[in-house]
Every structure is written in structure tokens, then in C-alpha cells.
N, C-alpha and C. Protein backbone atom coordinates (compact mmCIF):
# COMPACT_ATOMS: atom_id res chain seq x y z
N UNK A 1 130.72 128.26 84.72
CA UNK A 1 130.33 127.52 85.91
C UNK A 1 130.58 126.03 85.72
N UNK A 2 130.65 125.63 84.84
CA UNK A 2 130.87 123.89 84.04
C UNK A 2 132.04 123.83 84.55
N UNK A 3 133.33 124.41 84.69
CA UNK A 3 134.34 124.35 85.32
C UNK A 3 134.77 124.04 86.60
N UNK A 4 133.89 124.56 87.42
CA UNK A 4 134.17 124.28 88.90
C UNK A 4 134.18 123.54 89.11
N UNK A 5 134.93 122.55 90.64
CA UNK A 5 135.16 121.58 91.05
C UNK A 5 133.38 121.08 91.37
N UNK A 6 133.16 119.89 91.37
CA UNK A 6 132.08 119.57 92.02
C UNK A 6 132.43 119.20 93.70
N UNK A 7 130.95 119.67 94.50
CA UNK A 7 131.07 120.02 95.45
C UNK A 7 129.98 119.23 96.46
N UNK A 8 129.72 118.36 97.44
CA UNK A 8 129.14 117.66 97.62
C UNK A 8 127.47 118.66 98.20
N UNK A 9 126.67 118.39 97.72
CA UNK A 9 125.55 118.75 98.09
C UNK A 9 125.23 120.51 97.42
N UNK A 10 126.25 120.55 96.42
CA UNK A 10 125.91 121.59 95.57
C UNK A 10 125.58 121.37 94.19
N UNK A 11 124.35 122.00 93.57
CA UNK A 11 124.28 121.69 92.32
C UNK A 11 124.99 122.00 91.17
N UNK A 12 125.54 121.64 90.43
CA UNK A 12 126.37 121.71 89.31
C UNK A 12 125.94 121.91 87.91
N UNK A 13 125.73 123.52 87.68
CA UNK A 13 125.09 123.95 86.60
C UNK A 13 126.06 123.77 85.41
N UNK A 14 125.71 123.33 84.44
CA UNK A 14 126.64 123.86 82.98
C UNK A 14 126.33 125.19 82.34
N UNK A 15 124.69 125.34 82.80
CA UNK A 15 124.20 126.73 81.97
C UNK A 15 123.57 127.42 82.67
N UNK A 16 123.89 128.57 83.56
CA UNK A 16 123.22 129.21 84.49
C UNK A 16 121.91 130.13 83.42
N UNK A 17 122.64 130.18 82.39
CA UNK A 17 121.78 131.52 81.38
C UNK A 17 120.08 130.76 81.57
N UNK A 18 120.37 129.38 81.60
CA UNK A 18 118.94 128.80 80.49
C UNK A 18 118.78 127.35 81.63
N UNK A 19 118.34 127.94 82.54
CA UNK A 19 117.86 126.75 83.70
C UNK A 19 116.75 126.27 83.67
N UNK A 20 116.19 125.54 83.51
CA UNK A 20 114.97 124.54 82.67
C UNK A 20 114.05 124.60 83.83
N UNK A 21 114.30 124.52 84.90
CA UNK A 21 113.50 123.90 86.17
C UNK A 21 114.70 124.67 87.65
N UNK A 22 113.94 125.29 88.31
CA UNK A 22 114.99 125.88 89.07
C UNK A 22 114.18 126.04 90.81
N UNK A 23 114.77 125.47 91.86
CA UNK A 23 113.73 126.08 92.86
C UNK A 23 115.10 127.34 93.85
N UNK A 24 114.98 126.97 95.03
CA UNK A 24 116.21 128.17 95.95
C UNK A 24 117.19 127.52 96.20
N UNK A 25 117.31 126.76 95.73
CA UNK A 25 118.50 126.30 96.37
C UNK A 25 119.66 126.08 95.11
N UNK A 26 119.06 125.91 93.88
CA UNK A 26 119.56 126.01 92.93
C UNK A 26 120.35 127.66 92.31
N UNK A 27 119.61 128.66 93.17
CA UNK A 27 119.86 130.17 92.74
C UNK A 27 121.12 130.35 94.18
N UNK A 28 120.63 129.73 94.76
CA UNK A 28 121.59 129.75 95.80
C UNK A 28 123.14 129.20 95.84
N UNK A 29 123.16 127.97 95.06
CA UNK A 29 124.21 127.15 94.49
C UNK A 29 124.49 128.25 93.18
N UNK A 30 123.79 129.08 92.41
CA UNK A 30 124.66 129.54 91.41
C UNK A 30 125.38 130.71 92.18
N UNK A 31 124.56 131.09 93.22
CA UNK A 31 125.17 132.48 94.04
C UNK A 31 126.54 132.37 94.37
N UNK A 32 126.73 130.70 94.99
CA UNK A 32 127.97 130.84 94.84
C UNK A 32 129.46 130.28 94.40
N UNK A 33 128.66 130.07 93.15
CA UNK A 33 129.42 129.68 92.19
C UNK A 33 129.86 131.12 91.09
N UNK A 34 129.14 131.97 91.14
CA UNK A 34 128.94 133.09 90.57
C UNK A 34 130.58 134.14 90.93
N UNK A 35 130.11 134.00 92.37
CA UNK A 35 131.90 135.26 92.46
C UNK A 35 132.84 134.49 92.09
N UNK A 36 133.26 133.10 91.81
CA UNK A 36 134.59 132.46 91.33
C UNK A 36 134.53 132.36 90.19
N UNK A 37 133.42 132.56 89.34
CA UNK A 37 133.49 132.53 88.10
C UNK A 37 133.57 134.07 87.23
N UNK A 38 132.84 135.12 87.95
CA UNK A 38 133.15 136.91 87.48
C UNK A 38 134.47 137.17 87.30
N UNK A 39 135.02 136.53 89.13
CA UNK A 39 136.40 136.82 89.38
C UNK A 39 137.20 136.98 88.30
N UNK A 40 137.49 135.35 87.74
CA UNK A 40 138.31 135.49 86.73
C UNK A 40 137.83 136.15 85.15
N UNK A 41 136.37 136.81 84.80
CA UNK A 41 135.87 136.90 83.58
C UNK A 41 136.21 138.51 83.62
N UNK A 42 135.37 139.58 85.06
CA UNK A 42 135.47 140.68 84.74
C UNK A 42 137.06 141.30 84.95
N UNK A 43 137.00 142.57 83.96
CA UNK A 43 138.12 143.63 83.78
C UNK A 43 138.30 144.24 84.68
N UNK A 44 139.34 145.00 85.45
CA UNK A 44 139.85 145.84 86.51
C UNK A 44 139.52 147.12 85.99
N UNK A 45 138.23 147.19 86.20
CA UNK A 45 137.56 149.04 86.37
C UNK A 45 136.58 148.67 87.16
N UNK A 46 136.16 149.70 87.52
CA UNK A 46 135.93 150.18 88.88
C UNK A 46 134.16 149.73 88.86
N UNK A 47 133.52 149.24 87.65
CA UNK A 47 132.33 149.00 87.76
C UNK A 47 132.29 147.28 87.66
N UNK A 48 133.10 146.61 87.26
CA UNK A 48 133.31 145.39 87.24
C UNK A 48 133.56 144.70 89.06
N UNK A 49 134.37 145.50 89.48
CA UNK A 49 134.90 145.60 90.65
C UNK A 49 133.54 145.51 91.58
N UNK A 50 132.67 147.40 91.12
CA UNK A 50 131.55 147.30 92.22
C UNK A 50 130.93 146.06 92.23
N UNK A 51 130.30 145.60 91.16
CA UNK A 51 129.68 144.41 90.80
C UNK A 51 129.75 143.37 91.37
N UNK A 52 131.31 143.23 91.48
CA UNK A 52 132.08 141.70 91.98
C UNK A 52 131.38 141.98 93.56
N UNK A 53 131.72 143.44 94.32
CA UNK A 53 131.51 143.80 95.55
C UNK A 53 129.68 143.45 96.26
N UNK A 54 129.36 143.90 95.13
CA UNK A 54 127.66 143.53 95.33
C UNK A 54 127.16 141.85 95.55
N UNK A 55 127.37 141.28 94.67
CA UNK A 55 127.46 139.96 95.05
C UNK A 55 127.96 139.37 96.00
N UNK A 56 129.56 139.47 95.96
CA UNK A 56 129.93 138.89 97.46
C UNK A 56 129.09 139.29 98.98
N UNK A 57 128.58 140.70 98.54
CA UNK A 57 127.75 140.96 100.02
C UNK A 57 126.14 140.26 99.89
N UNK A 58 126.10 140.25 98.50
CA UNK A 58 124.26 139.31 98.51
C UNK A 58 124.95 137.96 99.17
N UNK A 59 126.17 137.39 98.60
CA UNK A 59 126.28 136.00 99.06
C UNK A 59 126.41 135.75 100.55
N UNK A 60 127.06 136.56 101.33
CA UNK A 60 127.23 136.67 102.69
C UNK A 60 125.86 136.56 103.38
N UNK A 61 125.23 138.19 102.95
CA UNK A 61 123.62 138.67 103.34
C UNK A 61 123.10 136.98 103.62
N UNK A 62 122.90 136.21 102.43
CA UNK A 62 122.22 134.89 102.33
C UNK A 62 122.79 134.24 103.65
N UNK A 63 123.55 134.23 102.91
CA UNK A 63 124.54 132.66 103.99
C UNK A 63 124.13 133.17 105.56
N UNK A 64 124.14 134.37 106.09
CA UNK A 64 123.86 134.98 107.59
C UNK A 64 122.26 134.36 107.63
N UNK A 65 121.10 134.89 106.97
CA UNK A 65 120.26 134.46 106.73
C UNK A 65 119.87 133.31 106.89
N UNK A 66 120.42 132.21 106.45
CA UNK A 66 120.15 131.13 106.22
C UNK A 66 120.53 130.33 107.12
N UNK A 67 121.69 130.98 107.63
CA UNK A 67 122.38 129.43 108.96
C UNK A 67 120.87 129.00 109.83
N UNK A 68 120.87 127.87 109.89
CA UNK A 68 120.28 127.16 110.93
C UNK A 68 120.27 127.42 112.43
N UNK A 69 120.98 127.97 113.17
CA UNK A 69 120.93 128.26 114.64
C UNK A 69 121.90 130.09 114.31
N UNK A 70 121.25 130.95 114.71
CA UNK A 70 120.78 132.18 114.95
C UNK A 70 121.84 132.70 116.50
N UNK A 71 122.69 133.66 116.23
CA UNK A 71 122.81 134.06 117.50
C UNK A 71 123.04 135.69 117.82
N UNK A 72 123.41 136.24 118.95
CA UNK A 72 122.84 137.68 118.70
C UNK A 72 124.28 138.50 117.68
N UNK A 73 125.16 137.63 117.66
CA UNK A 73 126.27 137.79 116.72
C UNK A 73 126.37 137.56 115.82
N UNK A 74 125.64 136.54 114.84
CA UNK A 74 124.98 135.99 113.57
C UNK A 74 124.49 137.13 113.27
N UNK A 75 123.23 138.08 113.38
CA UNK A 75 122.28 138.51 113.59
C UNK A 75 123.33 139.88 113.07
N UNK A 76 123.49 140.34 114.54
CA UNK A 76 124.51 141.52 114.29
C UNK A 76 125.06 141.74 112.86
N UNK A 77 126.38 140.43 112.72
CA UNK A 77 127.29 140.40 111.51
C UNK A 77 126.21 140.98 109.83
N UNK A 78 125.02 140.28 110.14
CA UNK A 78 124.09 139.93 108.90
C UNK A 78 123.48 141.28 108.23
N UNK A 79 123.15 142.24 109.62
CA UNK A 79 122.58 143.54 109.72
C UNK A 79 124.04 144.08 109.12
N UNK A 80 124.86 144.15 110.01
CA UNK A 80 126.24 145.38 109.48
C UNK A 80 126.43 144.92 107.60
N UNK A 81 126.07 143.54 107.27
CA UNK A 81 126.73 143.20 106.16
C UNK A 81 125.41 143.53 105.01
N UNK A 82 124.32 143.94 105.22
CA UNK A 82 123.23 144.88 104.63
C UNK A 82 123.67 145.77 103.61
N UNK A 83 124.21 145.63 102.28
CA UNK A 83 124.53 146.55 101.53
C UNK A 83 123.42 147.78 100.75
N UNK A 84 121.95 147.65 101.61
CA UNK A 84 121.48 148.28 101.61
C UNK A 84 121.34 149.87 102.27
N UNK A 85 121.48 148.98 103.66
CA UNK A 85 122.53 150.37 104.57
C UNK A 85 123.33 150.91 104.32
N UNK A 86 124.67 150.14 103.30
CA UNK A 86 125.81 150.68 103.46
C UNK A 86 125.67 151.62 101.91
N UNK A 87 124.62 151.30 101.33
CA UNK A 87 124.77 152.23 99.92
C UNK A 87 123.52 153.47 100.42
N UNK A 88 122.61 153.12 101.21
CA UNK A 88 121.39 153.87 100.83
C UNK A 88 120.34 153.82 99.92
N UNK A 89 120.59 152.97 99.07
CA UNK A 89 119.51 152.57 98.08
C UNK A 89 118.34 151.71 98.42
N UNK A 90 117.37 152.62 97.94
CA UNK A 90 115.93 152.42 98.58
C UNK A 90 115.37 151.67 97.44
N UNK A 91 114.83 150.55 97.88
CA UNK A 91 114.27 149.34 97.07
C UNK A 91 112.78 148.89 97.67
N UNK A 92 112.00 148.93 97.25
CA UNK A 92 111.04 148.68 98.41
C UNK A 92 109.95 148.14 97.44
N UNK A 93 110.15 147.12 96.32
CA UNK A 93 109.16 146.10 95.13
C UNK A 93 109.87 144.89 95.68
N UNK A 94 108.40 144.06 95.15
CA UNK A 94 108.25 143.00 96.08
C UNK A 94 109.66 142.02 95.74
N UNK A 95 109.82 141.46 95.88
CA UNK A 95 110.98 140.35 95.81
C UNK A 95 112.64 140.97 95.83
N UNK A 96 112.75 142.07 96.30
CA UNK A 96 114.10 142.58 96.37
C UNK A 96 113.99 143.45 98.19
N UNK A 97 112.75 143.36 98.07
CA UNK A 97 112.86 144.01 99.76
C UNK A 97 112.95 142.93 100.55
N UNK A 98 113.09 141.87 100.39
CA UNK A 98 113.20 140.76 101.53
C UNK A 98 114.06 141.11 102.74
N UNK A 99 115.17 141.42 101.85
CA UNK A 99 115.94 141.37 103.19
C UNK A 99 115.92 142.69 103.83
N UNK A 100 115.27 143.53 103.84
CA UNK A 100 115.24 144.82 104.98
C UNK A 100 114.78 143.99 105.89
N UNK A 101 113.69 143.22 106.06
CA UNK A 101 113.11 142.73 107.09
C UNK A 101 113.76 141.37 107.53
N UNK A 102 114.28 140.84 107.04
CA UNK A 102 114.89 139.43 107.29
C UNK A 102 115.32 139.28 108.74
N UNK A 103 116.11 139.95 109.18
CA UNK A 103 116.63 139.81 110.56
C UNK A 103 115.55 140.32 111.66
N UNK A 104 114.90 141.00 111.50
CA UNK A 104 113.40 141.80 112.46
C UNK A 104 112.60 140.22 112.59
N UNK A 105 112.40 139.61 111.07
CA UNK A 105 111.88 138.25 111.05
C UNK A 105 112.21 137.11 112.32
N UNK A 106 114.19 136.91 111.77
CA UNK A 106 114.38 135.92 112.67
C UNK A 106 114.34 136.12 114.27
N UNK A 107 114.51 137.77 114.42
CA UNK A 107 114.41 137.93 115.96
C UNK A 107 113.21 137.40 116.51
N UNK A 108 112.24 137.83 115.49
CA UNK A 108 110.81 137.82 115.88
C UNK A 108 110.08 136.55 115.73
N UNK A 109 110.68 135.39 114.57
CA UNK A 109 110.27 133.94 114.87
C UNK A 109 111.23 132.67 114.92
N UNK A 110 112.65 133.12 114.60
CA UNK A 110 114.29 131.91 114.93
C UNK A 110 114.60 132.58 113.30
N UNK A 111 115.04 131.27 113.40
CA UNK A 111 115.84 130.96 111.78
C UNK A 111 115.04 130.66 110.91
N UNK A 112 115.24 130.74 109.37
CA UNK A 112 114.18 131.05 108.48
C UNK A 112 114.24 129.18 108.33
N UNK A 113 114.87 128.28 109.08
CA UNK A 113 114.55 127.15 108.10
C UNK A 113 112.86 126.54 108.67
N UNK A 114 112.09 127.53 109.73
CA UNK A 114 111.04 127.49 110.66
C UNK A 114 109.69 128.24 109.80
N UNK A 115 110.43 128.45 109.07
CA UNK A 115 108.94 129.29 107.83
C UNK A 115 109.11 129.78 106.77
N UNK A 116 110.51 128.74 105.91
CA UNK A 116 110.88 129.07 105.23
C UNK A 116 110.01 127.86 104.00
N UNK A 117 110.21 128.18 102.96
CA UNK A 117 109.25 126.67 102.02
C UNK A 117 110.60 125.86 101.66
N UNK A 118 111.87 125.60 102.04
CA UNK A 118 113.26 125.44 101.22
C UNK A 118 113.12 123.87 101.68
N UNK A 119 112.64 123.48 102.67
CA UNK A 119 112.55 122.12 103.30
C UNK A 119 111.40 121.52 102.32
N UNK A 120 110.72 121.73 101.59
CA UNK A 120 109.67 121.55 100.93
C UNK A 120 110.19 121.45 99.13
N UNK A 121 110.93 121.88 99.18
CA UNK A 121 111.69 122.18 97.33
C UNK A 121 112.11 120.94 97.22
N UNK A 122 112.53 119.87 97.60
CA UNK A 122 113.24 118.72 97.34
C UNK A 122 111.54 117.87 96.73
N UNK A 123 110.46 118.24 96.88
CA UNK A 123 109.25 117.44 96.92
C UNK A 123 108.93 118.01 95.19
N UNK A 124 109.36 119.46 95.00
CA UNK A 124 109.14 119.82 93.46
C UNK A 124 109.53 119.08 92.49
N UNK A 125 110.49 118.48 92.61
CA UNK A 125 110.91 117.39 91.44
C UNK A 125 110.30 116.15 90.97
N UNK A 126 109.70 115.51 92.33
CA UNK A 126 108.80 114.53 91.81
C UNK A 126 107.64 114.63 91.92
N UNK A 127 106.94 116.21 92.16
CA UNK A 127 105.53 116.74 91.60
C UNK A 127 105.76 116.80 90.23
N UNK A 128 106.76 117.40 89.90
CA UNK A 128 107.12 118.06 88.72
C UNK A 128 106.67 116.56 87.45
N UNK A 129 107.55 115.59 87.73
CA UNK A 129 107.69 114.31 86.81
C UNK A 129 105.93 113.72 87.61
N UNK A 130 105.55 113.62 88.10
CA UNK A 130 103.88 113.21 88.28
C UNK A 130 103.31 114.19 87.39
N UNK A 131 103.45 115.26 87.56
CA UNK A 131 102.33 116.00 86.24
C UNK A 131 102.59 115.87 85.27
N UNK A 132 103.77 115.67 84.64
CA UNK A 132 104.29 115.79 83.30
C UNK A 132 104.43 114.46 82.61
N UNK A 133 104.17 113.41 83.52
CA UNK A 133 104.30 111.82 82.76
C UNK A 133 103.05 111.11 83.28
N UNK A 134 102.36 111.65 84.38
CA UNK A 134 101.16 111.31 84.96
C UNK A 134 99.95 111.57 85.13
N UNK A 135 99.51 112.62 84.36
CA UNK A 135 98.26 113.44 84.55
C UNK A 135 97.51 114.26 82.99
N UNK A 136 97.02 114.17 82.95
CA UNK A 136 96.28 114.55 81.35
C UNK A 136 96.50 116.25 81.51
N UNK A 137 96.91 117.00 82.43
CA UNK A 137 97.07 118.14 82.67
C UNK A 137 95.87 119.15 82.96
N UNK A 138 94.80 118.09 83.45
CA UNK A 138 93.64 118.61 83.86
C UNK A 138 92.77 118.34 85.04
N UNK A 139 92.66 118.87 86.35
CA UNK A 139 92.26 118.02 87.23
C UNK A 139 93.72 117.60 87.92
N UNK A 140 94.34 118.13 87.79
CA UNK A 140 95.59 117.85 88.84
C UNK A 140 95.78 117.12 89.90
N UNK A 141 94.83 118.10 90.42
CA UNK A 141 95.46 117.44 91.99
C UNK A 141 94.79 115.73 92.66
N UNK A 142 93.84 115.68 92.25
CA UNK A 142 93.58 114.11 92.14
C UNK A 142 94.48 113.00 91.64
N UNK A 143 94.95 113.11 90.06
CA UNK A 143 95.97 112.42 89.80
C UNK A 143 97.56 112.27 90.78
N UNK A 144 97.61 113.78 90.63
CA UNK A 144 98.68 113.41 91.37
C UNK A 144 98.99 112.88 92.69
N UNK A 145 97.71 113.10 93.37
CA UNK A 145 97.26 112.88 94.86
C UNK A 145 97.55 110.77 94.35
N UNK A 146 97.04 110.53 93.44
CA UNK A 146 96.48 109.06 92.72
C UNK A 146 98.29 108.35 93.00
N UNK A 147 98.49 109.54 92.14
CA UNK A 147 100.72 108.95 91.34
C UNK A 147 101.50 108.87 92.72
N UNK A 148 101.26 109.83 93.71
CA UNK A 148 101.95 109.93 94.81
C UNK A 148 101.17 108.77 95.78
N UNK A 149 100.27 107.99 95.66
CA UNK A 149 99.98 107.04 96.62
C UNK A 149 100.21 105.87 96.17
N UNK A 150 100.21 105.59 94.62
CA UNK A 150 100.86 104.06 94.05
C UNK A 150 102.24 104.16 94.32
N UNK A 151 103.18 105.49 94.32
CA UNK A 151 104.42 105.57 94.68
C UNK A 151 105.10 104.90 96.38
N UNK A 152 103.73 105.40 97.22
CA UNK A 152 104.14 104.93 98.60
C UNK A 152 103.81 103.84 98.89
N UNK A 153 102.72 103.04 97.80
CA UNK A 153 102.79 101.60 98.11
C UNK A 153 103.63 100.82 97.37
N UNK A 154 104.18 101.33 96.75
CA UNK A 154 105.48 100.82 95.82
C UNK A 154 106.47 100.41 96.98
N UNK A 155 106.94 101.44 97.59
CA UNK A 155 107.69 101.49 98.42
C UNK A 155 107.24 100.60 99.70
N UNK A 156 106.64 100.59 100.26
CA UNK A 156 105.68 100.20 101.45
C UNK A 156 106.08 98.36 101.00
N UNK A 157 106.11 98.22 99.64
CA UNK A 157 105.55 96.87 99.68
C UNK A 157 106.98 96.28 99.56
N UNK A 158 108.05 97.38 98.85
CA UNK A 158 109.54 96.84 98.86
C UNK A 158 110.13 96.81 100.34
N UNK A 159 109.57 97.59 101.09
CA UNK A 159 110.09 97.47 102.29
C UNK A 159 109.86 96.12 102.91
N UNK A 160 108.58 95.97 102.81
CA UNK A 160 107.92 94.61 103.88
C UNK A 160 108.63 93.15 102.82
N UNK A 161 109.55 93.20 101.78
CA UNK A 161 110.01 92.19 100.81
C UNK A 161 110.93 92.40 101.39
N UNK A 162 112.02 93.71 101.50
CA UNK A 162 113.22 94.08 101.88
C UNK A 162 113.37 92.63 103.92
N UNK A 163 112.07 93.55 104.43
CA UNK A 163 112.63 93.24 105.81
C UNK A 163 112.10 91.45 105.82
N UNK A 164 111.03 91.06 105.11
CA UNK A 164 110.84 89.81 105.01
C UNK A 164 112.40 89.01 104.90
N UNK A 165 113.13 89.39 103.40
CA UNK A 165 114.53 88.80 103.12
C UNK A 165 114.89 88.56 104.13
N UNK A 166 115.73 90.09 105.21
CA UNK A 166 116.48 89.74 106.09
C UNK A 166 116.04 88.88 107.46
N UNK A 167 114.63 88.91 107.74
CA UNK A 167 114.30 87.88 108.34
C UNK A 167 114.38 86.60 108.40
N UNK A 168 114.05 86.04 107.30
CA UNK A 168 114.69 84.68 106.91
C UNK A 168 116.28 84.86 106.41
N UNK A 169 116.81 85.58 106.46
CA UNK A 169 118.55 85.22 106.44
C UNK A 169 119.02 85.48 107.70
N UNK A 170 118.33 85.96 108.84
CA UNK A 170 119.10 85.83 110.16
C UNK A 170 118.30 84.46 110.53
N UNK A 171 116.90 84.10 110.11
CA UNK A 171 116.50 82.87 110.81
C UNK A 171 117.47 81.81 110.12
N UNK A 172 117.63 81.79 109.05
CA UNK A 172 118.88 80.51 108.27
C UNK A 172 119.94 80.41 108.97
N UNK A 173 120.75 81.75 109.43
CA UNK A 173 122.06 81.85 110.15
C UNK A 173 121.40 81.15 111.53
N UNK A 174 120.86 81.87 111.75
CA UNK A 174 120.33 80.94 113.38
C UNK A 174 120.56 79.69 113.20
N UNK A 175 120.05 78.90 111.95
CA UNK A 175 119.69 77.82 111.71
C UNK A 175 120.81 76.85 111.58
N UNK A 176 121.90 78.00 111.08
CA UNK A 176 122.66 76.72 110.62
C UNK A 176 124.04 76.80 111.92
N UNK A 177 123.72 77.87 112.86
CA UNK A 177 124.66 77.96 114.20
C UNK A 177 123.85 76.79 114.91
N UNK A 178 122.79 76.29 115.10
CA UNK A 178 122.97 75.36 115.91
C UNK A 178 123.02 74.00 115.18
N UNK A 179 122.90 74.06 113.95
CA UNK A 179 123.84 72.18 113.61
C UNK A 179 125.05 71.99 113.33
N UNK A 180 126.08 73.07 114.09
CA UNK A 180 127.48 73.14 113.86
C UNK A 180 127.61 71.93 115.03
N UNK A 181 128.75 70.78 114.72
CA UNK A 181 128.95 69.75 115.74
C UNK A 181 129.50 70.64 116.60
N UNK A 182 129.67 70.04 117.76
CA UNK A 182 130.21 70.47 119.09
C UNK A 182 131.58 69.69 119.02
N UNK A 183 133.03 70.37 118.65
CA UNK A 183 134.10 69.48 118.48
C UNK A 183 134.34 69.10 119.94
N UNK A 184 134.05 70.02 121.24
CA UNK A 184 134.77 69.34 122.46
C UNK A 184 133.84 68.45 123.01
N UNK A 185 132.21 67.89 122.58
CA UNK A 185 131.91 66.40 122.42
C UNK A 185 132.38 65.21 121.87
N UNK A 186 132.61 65.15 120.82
CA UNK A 186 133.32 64.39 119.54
C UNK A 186 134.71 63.96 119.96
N UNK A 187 135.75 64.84 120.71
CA UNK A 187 136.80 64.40 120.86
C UNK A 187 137.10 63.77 122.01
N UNK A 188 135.79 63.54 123.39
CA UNK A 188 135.89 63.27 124.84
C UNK A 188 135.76 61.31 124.35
């Protein structure tokens, strides 16, 4: 996977084996980085092959899943592309049955980005570094509640410095447009 081109807004694993810190979007970025990398690793028999086949349909399954605006042809494509249907294999433990229901879901409340937690994973990283450089590891949620509010006045206070600056550099420009001489006075 260290090989692949980098890709804007995809994460770029070197070691899928031994991922330190991982939320969905990261399993999602290896998903599909995964069929270009089998491609060229597995052998031409017929179980390497199924394999390759299984994935490309989890990666699809997802991607149908996941689009942002839902239509009754989205929907459709996502159901026919169910390699659950198409094998018969009955799976029904928790974290692999998701998707029987996935599409019953979006009919029944839109697109998963409406109750999904994936909009929320970008916030794990700097919980993650507040507990681990900020908190005695006891009593949590106070500290971090503590780390995450010196953080927003951090910010809060660079802003009101930020917009102060540009205030006084458009009042200077103001300032110095009107003591420009007036050359068509000067020359009458």
C-alpha cells in the first residue's frame, strides 16, 4: 500500500497490518487501496480470484452506501450489488450484518451521512492527543472538557489579534489614500 500514488483526501497507509489508531474512514481508505494492491500480489486460481471478487463487491456495497444524496437507482444498483444475495450466505453476528439492512435504513431515514458517527471521527484525533498529553487518565471527562476549552480560547483570542491586524491595515491604507497629493491641483 506504501506504493500507491497519493490521493487527495485519502489516507496513506505504509502498514495496513499494524494501524496504531484507526477510525472509518481510515478502513475505508484501505478498502480501497486494497483491490490495487491483491491485484498485482494474488496468483491466478480460482480462490485468489474469488477473493479479489469479494472485495471489489464490499468496495462497491460501501461506496453505494455511503454516497451523500440517495436515489431510487443508487438504492437499486446497491441492493443488486449485495454479495450476500448473490452467494446466499447467511451471516447474521453483529458487525457483519450491517449491510442486510443498510438500504431498508436509507429508504427509511436518507443517506447514512444523517446517522451515521463518520462526521464526528475527525474530532477522535484531538480527543485522542487531550487524553494522552492532558489528563492523569482518571476523571476524564472534566480534563478534557478543561483541554478542549483552553483550546477554543486559544483560538478565539488569535482570531480577535488576527481581525484586530487587518483592521488597522485597511485603516493605514485608508490613511495613506487620502494624503496622496492631488496631481490635477498642483499642475492648474
Amino acid at each position: 500500500m506504501n506504493l500507491l500514488p497519493r490521493w487527495p483526501n485519502l489516507n496513506h497507509l505504509s502498514n495496513v497490518l499494524n494501524v496504531a489508531f484507526s477510525d472509518g474512514r481510515k478502513f475505508e481508505d484501505i478498502l480501497k487501496g486494497i483491490l490495487f494492491v491483491t491485484h498485482n500480489v494474488l496468483n491466478d486460481n480460482a480462490t485468489d480470484f474469488l477473493l479479489l471478487k469479494c472485495l471489489r463487491s464490499k468496495a462497491v456495497l460501501s461506496m453505494y452506501i455511503g454516497l451523500k444524496v440517495q436515489t431510487e437507482d443508487t438504492i437499486a444498483a446497491g441492493q443488486d450489488e449485495e454479495y450476500l444475495k448473490k452467494t446466499g450466505m447467511p451471516i447474521d453476528y453483529p458487525k457483519l450484518h450491517w449491510h442486510k439492512h443498510a438500504f431498508e435504513d436509507i429508504l427509511a431515514k436518507g443517506p447514512t451521512r444523517h446517522y451515521s458517527t463518520k462526521p464526528n471521527e475527525k474530532c477522535h484525533g484531538p480527543l485522542r492527543e487531550s487524553y494522552l498529553w492532558h489528563t492523569n487518565k482518571h476523571d476524564v471527562g472534566k480534563q478534557i472538557l478543561g483541554d478542549n476549552h483552553h483550546h477554543l480560547m486559544v483560538k478565539y483570542v488569535h482570531q480577535c489579534i488576527t481581525d484586530l491586524d487587518e483592521y488597522h491595515q485597511e485603516k493605514d491604507i485608508d490613511a495613506e489614500d487620502d494624503h496622496e497629493p492631488d496631481i490635477d491641483k498642483k499642475t492648474r
